[in-house]
C-alpha atoms as a PDB file:
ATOM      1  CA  UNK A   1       0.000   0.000   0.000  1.00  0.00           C
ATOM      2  CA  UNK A   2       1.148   3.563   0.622  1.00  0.00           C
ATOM      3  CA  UNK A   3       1.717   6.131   3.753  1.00  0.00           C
ATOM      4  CA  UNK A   4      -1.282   7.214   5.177  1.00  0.00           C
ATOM      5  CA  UNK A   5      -1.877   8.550   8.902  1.00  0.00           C
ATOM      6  CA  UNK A   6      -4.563   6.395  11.418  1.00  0.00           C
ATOM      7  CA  UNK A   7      -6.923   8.612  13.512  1.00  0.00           C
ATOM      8  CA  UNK A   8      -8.880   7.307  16.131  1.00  0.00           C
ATOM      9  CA  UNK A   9     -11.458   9.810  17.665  1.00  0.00           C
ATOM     10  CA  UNK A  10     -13.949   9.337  20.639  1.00  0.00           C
ATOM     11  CA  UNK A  11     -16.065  11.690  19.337  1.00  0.00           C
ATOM     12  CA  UNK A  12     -18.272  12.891  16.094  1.00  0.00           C
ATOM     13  CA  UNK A  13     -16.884  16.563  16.882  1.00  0.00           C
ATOM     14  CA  UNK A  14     -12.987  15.393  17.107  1.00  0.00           C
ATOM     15  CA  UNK A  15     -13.978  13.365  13.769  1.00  0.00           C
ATOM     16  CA  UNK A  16     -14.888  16.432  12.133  1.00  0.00           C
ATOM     17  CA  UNK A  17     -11.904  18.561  13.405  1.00  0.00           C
ATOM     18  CA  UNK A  18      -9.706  16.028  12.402  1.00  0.00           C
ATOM     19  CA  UNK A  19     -11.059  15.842   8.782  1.00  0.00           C
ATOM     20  CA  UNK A  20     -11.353  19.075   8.250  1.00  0.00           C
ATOM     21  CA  UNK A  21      -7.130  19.746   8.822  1.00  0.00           C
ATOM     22  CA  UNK A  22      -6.812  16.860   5.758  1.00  0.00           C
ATOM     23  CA  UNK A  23      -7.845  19.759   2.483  1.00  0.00           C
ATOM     24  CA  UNK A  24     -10.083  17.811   1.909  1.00  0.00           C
ATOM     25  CA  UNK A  25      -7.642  14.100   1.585  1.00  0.00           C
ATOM     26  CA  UNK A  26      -8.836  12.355   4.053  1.00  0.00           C
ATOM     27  CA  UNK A  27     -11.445   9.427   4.542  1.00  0.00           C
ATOM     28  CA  UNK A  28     -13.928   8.344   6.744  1.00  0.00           C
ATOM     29  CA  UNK A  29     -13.318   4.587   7.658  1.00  0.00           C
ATOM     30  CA  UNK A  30     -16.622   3.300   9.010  1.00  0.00           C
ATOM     31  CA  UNK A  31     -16.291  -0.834   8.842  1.00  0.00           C
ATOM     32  CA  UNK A  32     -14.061  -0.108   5.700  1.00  0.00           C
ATOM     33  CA  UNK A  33     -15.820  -2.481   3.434  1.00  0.00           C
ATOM     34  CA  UNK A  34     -15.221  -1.014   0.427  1.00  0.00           C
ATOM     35  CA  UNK A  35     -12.997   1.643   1.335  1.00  0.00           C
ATOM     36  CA  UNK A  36      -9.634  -0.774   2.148  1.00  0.00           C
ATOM     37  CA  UNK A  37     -10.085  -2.496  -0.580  1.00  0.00           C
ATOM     38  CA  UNK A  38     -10.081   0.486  -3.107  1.00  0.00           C
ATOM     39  CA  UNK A  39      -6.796   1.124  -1.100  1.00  0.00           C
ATOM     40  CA  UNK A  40      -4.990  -2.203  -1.654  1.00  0.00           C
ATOM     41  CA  UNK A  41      -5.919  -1.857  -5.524  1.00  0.00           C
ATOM     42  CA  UNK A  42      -4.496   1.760  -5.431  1.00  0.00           C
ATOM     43  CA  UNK A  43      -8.107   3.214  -6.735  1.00  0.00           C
ATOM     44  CA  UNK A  44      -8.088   5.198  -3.345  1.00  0.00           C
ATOM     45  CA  UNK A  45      -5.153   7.074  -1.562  1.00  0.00           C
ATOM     46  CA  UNK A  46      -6.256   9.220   1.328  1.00  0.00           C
ATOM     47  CA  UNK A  47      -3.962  11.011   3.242  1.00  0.00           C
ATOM     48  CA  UNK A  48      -6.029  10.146   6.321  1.00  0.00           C
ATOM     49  CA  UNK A  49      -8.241   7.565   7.712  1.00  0.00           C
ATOM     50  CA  UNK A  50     -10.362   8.990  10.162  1.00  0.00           C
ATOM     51  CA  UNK A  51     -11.878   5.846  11.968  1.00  0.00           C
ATOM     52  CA  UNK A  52     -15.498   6.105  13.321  1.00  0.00           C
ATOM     53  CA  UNK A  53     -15.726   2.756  14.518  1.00  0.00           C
ATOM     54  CA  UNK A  54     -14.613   3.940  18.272  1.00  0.00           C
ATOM     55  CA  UNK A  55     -17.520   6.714  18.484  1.00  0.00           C
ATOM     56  CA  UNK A  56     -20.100   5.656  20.582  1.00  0.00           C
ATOM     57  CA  UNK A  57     -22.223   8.564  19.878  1.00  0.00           C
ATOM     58  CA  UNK A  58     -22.727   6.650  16.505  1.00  0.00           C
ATOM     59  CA  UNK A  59     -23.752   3.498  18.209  1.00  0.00           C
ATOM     60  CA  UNK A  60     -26.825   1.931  19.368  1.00  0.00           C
ATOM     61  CA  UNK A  61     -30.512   0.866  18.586  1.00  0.00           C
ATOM     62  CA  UNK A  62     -33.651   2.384  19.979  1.00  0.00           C
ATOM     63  CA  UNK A  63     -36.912   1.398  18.967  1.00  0.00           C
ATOM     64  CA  UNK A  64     -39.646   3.749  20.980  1.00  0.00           C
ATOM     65  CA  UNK A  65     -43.441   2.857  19.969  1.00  0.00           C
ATOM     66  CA  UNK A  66     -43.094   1.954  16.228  1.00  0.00           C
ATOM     67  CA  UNK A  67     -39.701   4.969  15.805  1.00  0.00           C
ATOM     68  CA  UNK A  68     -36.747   3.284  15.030  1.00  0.00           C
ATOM     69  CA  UNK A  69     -33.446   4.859  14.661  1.00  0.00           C
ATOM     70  CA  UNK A  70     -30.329   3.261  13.887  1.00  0.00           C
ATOM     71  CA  UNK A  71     -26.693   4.760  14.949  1.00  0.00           C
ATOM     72  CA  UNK A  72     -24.675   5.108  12.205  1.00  0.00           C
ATOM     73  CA  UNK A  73     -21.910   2.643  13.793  1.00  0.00           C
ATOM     74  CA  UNK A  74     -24.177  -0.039  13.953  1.00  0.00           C
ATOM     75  CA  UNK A  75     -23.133  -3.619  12.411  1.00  0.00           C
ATOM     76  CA  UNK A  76     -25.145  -5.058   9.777  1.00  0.00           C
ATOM     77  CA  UNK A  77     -25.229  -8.340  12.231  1.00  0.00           C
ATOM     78  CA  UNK A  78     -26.661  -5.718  14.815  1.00  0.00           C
ATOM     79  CA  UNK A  79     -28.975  -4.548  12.980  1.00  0.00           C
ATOM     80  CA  UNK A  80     -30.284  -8.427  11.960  1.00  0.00           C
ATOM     81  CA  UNK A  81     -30.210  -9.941  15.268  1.00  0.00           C
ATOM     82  CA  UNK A  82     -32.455  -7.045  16.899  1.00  0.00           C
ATOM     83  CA  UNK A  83     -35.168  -8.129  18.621  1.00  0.00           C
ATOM     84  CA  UNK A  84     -36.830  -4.851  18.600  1.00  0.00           C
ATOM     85  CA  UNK A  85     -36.616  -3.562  15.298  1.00  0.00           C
ATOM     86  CA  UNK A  86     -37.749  -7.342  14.194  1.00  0.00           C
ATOM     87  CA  UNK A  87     -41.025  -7.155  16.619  1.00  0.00           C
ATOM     88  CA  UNK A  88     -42.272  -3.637  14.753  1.00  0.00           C
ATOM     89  CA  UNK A  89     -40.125  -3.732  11.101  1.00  0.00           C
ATOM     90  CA  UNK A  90     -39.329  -7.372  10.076  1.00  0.00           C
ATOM     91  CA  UNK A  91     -38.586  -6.495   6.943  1.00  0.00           C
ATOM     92  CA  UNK A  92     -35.524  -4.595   7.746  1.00  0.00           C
ATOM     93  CA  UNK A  93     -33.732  -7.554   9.865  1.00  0.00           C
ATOM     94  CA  UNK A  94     -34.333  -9.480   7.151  1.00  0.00           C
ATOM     95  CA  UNK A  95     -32.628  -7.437   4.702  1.00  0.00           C
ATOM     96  CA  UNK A  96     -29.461  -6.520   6.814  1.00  0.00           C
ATOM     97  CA  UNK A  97     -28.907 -10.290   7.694  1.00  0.00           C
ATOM     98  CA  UNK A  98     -28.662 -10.606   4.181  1.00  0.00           C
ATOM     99  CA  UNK A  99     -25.882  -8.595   3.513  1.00  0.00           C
ATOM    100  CA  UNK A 100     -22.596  -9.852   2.106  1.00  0.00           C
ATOM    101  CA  UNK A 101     -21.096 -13.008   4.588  1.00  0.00           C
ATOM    102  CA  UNK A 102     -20.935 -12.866   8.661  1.00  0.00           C
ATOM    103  CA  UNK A 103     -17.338 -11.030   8.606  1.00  0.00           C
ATOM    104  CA  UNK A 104     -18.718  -8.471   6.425  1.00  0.00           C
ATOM    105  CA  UNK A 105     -21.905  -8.173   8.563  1.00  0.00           C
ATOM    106  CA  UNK A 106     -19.861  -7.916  11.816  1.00  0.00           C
ATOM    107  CA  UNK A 107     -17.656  -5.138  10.344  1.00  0.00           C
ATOM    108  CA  UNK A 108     -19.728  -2.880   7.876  1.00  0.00           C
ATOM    109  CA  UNK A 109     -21.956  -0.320   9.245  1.00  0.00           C
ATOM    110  CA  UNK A 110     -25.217   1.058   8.030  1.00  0.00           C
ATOM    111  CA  UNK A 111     -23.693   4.505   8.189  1.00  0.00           C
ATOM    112  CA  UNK A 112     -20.578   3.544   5.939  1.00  0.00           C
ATOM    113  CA  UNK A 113     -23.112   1.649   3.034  1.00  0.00           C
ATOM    114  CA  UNK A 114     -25.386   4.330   2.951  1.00  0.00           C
ATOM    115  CA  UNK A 115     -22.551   6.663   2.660  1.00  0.00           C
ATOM    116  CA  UNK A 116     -20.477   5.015  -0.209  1.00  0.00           C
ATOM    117  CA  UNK A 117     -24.103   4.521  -1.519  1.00  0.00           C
ATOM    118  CA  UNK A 118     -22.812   1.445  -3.699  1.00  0.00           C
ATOM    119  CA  UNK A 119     -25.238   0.890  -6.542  1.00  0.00           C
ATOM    120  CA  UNK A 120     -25.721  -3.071  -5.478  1.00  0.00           C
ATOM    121  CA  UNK A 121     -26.103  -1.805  -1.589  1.00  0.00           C
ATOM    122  CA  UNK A 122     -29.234  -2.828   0.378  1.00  0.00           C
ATOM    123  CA  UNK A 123     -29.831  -0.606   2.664  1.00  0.00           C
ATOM    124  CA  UNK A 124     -30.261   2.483   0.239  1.00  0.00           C
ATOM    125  CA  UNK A 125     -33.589   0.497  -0.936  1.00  0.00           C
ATOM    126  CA  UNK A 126     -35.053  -0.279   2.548  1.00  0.00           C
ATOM    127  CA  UNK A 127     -34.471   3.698   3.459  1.00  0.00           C
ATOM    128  CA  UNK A 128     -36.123   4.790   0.295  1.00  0.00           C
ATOM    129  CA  UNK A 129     -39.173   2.663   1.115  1.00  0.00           C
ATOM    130  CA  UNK A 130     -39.590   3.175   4.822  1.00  0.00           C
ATOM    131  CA  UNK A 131     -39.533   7.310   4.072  1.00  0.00           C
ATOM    132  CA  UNK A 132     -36.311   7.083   6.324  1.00  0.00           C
ATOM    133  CA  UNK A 133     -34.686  10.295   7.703  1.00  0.00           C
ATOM    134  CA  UNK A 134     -30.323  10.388   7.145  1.00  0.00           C
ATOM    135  CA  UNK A 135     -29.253  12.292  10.528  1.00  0.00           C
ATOM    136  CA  UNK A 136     -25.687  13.898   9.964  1.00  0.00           C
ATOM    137  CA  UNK A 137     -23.579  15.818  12.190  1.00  0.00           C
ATOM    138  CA  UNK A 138     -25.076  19.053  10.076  1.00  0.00           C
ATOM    139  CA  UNK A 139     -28.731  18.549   9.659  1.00  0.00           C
ATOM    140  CA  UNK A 140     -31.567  15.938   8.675  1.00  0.00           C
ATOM    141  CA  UNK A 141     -32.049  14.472   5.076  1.00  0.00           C
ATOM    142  CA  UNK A 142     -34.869  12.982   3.817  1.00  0.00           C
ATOM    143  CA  UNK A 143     -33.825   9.666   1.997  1.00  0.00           C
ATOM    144  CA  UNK A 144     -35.370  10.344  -1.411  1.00  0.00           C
ATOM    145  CA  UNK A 145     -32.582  13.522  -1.259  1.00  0.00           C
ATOM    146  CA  UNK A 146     -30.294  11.661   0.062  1.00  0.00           C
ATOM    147  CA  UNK A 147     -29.353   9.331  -2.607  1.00  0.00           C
ATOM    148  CA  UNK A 148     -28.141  11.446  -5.620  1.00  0.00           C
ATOM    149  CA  UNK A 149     -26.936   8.739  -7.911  1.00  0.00           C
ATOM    150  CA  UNK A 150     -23.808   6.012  -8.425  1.00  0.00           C
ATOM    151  CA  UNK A 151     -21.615   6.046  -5.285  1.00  0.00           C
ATOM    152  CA  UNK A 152     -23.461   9.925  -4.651  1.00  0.00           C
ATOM    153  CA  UNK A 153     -25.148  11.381  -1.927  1.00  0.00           C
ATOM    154  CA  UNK A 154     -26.011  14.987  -0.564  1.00  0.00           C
ATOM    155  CA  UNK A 155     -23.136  14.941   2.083  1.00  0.00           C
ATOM    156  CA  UNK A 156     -21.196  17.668   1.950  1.00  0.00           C
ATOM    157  CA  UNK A 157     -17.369  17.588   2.413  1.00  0.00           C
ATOM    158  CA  UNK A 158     -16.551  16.538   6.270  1.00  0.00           C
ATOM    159  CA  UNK A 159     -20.194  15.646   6.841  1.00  0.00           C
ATOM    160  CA  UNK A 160     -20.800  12.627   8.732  1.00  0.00           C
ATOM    161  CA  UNK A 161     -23.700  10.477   8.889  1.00  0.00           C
ATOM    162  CA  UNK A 162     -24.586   9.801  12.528  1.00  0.00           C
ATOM    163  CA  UNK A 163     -27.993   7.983  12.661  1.00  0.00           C
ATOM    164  CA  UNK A 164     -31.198   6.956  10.516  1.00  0.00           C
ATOM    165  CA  UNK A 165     -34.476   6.792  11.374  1.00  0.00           C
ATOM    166  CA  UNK A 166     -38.216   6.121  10.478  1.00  0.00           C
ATOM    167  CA  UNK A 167     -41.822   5.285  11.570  1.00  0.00           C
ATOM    168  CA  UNK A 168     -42.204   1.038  11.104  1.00  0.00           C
ATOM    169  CA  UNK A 169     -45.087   0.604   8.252  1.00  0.00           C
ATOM    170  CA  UNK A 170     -47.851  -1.605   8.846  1.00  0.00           C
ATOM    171  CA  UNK A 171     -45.834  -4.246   6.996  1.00  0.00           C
ATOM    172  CA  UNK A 172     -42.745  -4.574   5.060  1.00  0.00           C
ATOM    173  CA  UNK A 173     -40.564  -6.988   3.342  1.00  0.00           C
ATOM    174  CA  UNK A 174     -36.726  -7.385   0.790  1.00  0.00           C
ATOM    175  CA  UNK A 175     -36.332  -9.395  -1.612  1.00  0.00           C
ATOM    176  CA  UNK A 176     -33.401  -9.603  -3.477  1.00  0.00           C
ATOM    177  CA  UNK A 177     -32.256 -11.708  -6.628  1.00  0.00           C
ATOM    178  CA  UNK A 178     -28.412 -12.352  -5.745  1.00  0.00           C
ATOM    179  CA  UNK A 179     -25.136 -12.713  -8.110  1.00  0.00           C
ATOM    180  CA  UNK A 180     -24.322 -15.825  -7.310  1.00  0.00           C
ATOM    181  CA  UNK A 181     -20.402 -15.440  -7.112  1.00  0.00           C
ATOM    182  CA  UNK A 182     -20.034 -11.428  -5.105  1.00  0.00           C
ATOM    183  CA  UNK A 183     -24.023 -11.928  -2.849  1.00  0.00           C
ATOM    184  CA  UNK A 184     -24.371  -8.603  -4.283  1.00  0.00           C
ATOM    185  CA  UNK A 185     -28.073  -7.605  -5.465  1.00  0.00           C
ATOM    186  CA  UNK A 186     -28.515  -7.665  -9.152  1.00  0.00           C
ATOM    187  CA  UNK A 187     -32.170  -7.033  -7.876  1.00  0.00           C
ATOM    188  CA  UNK A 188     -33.274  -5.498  -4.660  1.00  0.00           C
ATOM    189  CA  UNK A 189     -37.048  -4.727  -3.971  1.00  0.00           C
ATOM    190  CA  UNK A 190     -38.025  -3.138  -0.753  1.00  0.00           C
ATOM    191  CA  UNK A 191     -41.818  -2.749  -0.514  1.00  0.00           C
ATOM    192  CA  UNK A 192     -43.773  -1.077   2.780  1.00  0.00           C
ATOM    193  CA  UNK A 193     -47.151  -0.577   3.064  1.00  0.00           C
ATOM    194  CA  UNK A 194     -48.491   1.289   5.639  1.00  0.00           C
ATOM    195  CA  UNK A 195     -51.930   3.758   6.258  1.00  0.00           C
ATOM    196  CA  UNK A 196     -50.787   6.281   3.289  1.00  0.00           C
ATOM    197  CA  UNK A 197     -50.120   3.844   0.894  1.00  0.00           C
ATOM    198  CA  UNK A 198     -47.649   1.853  -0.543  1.00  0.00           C
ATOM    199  CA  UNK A 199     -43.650   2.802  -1.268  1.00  0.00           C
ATOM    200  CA  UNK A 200     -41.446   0.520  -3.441  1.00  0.00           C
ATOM    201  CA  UNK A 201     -37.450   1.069  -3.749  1.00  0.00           C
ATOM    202  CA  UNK A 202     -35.328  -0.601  -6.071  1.00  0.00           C
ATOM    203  CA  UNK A 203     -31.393  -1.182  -5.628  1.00  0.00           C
ATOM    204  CA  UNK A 204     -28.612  -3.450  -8.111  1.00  0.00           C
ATOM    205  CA  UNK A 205     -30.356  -2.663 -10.905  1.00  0.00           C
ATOM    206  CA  UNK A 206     -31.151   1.062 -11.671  1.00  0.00           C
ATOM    207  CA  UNK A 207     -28.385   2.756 -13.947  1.00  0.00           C
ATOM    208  CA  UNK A 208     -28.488   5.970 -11.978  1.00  0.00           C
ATOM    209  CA  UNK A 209     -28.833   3.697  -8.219  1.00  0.00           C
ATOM    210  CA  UNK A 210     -31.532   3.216  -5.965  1.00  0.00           C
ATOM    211  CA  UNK A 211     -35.141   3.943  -7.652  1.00  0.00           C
ATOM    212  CA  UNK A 212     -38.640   4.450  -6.570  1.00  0.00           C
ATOM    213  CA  UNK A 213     -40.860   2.405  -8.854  1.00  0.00           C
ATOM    214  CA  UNK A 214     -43.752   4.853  -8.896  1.00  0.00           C
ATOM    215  CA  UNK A 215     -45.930   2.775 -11.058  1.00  0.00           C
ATOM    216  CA  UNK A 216     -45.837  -0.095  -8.840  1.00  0.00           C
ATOM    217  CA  UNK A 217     -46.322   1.808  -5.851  1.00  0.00           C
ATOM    218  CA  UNK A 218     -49.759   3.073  -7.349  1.00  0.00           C
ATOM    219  CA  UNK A 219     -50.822  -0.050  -8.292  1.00  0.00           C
ATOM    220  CA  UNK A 220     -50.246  -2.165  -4.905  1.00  0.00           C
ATOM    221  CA  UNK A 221     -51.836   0.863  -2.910  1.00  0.00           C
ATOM    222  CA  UNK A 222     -55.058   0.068  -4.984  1.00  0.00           C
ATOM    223  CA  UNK A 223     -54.573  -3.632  -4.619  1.00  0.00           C
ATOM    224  CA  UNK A 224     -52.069  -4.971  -2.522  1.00  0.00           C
ATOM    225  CA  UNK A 225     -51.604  -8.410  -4.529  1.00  0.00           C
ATOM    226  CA  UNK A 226     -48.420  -9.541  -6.517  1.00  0.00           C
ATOM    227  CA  UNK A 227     -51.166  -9.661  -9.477  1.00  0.00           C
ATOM    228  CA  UNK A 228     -51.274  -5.580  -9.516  1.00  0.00           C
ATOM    229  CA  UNK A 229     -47.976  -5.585 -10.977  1.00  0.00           C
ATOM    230  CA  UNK A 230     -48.569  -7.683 -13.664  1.00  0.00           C
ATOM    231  CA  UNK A 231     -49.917  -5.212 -16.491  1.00  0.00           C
ATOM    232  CA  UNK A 232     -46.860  -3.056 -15.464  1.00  0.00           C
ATOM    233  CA  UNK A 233     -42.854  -3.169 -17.189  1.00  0.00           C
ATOM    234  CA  UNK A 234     -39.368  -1.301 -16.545  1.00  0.00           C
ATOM    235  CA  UNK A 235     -38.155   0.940 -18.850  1.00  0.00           C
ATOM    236  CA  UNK A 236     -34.874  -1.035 -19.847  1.00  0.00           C
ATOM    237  CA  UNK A 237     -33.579   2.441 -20.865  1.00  0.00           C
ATOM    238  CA  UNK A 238     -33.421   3.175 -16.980  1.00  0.00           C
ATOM    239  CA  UNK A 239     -31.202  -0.710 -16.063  1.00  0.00           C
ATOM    240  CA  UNK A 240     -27.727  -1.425 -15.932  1.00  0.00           C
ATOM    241  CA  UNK A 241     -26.472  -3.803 -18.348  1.00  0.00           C
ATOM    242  CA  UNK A 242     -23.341  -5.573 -17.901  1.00  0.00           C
ATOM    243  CA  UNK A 243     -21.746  -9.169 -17.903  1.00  0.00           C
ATOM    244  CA  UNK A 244     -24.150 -10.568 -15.545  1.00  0.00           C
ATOM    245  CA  UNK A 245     -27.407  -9.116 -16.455  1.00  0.00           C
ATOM    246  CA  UNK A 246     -28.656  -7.439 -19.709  1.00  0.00           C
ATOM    247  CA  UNK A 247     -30.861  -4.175 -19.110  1.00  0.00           C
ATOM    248  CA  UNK A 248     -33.768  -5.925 -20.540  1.00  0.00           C
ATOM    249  CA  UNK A 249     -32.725  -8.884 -17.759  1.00  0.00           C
ATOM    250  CA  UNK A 250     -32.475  -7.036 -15.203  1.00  0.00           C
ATOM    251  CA  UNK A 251     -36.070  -4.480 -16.122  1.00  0.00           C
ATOM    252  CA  UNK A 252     -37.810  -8.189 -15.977  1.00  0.00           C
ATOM    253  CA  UNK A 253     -35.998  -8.857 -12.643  1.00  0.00           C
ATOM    254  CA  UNK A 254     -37.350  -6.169 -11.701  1.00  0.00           C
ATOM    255  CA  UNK A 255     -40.971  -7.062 -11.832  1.00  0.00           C
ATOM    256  CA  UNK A 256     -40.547 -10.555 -10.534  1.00  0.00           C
ATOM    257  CA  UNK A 257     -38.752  -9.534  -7.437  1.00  0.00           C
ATOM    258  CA  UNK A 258     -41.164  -6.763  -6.966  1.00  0.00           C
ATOM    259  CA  UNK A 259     -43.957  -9.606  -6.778  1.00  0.00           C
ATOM    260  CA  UNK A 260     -42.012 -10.934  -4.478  1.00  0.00           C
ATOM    261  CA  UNK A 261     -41.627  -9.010  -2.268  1.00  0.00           C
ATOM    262  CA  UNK A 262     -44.989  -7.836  -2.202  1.00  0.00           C
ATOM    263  CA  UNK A 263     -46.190 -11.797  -1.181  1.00  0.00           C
ATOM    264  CA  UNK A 264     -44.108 -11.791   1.406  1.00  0.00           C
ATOM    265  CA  UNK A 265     -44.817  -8.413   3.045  1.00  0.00           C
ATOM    266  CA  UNK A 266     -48.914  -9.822   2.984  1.00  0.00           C
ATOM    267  CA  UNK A 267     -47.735 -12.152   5.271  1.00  0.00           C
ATOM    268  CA  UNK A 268     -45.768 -10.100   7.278  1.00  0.00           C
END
């Protein structure tokens, strides 16, 4: 690799400080998922790696009524094995214990996916669904702002993502179609239905990232039945296309996984 210097701060406000003597060089490292490996391949070469993982500010659960919100620093494996987000959101357990293998669910964070915003990541879709609210050190995002495109968000330079939250729907379920080789989603549905209707987010497929399929959403909230879907298609103008999945591929994956989902959040 190359030299960079190791930060370890106790606190989001030392964080900050600390990334904002770097000109703008540095790098949050927040499980490091995707970040160290950029590094060993030389894609990435930060000056600085400003490590959140020791923050407890950015840890922690706490599910009040049906409010959830999720510190940034929580694990993926954290996030699935909660008891209390699984008795008012199951949907969202589900997805997170889904997530690449068990040492990449005991290491990457919620905070660190949603902030590399990886156009195959899981979490962007469940957020997008649930109406979920990004919490930084700065302010309070909506999650339809959030997400801006490929590996783009609105976080400004030295921002740091400290929490999410949202109100549990009345049900909610992922699905995802997998690439059999990286686990990564070539599909990911996330629907949740709840008293104002119906909200469906799409990740691993989209050529401009996570997606509300607006179509869908209309449809289900008039009939909450895989069938509603059926009259409906993906423009393939809007998929990715690439060695594992044509756009036309994927724009059908879309619909079947969608159906999915949508059975199993009935039951939920």
């Amino acid at each position: 690799m190359y030299q960079t210097t190791y930060h370890r701060p106790t606190s989001v406000d030392e964080a900050a400080q600390l990334m904002g003597g770097t000109d703008g060089e540095g790098k949050f490292l927040s499980g490091g998922m995707t970040l160290i490996p950029t590094m060993k391949q030389r894609l990435a070469a930060p000056t600085d790696l400003i490590d959140l993982r020791h923050v407890e500010a950015l840890k922690g659960i706490s599910v009040n009524g049906r409010q959830v919100t999720i510190g940034a620093g929580t694990t993926h494996a954290e996030v699935a094995q909660s008891d209390a987000i699984k008795a008012v959101c199951p949907g969202i357990t589900e997805l997170a214990g889904l997530i690449g293998d068990p040492a990449v669910r005991h290491m990457g964070t919620i905070g660190g996916s949603i902030a590399n915003n990886d156009p195959a990541a899981d979490y962007p879709a469940a957020l997008r669904a649930l109406g979920a609210t990004i919490h930084t050190n700065k302010r309070e995002i909506p999650a339809d702002d959030f997400f801006t495109g490929l590996f783009e968000t609105a976080l400004e330079e030295g921002e740091i993502v400290t929490a999410v939250s949202f109100e549990a729907p009345d049900s909610s379920a992922y699905e995802k179609f997998r690439n059999p080789a990286s686990r990564y989603a070539m599909c990911g549905v996330y629907v949740a239905r709840s008293a104002n209707g119906v909200k469906i987010a799409v990740t691993g497929a989209g050529s401009d990232g996570v997606f509300r399929w607006e179509a869908a959403e209309q449809a289900l909230s008039q009939n909450f039945d895989p069938s509603a879907v059926d009259g409906l298609s993906v423009d393939e103008g809007m998929m990715l296309s690439d060695l594992h999945g044509s756009s036309a591929y994927r724009a059908n994956l879309v619909k079947v996984v969608t159906k999915r989902a949508a059975k199993k959040a009935a039951g939920h």
